[in-house]
C-alpha atoms as a PDB file:
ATOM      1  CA  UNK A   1      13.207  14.311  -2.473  1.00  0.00           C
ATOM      2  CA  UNK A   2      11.863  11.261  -4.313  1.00  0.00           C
ATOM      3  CA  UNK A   3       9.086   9.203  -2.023  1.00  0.00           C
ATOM      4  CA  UNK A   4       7.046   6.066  -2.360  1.00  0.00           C
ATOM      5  CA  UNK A   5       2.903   6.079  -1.378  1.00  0.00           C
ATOM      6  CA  UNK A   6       1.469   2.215  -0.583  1.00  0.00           C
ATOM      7  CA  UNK A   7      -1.783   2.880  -1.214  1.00  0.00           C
ATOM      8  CA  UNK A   8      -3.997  -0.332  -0.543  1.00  0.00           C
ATOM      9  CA  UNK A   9      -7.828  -0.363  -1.760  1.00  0.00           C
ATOM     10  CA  UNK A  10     -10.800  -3.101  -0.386  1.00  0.00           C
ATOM     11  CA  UNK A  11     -14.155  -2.946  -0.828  1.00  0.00           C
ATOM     12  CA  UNK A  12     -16.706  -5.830   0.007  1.00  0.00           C
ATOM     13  CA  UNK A  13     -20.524  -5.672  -0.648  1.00  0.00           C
ATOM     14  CA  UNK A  14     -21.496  -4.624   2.491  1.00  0.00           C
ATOM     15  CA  UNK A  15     -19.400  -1.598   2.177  1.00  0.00           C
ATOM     16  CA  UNK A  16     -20.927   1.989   1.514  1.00  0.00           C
ATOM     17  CA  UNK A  17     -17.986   2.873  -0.247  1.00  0.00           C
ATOM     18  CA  UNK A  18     -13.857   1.880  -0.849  1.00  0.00           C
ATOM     19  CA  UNK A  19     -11.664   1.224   2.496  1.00  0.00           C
ATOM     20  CA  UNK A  20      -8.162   2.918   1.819  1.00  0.00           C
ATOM     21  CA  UNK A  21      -5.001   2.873   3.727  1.00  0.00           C
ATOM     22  CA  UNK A  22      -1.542   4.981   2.741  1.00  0.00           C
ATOM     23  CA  UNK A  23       1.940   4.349   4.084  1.00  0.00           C
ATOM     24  CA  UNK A  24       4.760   6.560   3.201  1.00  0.00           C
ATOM     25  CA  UNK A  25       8.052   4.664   2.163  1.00  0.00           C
ATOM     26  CA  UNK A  26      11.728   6.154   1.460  1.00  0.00           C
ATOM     27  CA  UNK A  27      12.481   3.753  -1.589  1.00  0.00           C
ATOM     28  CA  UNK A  28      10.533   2.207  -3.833  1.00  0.00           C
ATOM     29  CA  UNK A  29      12.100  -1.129  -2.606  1.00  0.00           C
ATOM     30  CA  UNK A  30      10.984  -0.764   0.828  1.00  0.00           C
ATOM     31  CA  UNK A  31       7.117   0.074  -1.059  1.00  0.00           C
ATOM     32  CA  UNK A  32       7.190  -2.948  -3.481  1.00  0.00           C
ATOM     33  CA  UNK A  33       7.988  -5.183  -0.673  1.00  0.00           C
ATOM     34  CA  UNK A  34       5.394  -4.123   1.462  1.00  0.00           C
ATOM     35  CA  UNK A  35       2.945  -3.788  -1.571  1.00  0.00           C
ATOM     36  CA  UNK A  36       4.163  -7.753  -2.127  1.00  0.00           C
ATOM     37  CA  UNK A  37       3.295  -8.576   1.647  1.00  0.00           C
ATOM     38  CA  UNK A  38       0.137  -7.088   1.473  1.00  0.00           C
ATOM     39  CA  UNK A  39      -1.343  -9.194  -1.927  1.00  0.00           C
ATOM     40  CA  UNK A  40       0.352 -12.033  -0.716  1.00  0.00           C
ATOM     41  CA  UNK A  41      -1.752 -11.987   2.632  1.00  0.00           C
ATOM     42  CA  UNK A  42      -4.693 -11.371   1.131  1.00  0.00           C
ATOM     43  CA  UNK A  43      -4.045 -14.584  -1.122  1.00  0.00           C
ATOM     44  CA  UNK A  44      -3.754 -16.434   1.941  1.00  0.00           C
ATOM     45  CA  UNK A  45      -7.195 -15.796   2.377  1.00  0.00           C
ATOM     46  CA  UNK A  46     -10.524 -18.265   2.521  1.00  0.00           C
ATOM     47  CA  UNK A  47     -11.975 -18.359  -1.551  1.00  0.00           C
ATOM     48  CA  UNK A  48     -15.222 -17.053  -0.069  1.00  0.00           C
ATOM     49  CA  UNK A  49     -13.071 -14.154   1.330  1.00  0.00           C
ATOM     50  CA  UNK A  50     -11.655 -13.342  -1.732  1.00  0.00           C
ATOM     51  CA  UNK A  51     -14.816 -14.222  -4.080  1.00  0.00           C
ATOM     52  CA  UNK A  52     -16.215 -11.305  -1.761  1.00  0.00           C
ATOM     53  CA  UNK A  53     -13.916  -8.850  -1.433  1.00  0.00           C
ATOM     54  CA  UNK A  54     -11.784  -6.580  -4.145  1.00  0.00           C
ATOM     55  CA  UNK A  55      -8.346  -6.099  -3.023  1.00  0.00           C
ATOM     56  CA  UNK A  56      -5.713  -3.920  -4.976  1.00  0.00           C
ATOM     57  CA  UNK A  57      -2.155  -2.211  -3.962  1.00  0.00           C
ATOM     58  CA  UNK A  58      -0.341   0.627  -5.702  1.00  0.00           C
ATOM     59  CA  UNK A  59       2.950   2.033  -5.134  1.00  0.00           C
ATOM     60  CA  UNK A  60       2.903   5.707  -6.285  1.00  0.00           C
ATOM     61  CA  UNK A  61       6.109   7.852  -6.839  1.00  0.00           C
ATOM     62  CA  UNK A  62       6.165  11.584  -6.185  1.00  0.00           C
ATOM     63  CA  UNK A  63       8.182  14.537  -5.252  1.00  0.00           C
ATOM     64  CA  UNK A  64       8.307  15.647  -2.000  1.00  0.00           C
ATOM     65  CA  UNK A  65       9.249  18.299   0.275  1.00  0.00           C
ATOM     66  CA  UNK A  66      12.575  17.472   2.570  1.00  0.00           C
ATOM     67  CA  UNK A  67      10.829  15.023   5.474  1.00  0.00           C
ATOM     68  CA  UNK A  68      12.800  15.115   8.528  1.00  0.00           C
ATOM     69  CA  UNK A  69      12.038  11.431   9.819  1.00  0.00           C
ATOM     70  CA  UNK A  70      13.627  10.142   6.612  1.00  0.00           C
ATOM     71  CA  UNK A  71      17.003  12.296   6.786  1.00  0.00           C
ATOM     72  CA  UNK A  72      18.831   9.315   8.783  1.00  0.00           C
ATOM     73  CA  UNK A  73      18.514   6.936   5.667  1.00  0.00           C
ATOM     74  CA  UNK A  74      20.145   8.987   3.525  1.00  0.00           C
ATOM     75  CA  UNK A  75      17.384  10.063   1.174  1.00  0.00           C
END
């Protein structure tokens, strides 16, 4: 089965090191919105915010073994 990885990446300055956060999607429409919502929000952002702060969002396809939470959509 075919599955979609949001991975979102932030770092600031005061970070030691690159914040991370992965969400597992079902099709790559559901992860491209979500990937949209996310870069979108942090555009809403203050300039010194963003003049601070790296922001970046990837939506990774893989193969994957069967995962029963996803059998009701179909996939």
């Amino acid at each position: 089965m075919k599955v979609w990885l949001l991975v979102l990446f932030m770092h600031t300055p005061e970070m030691p090191s690159i914040r991370y956060q992965a969400e597992l999607y079902a099709t790559d429409f559901d992860c491209i919105e979500q990937q949209a919502a996310a870069l979108n929000n942090f555009e809403q952002r203050s300039e010194e915010y963003k003049d601070r702060t790296k922001f970046d969002a990837h939506c990774i396809e893989f193969d994957a073994f069967e995962i029963p939470y996803y059998k009701p959509l179909g996939t």
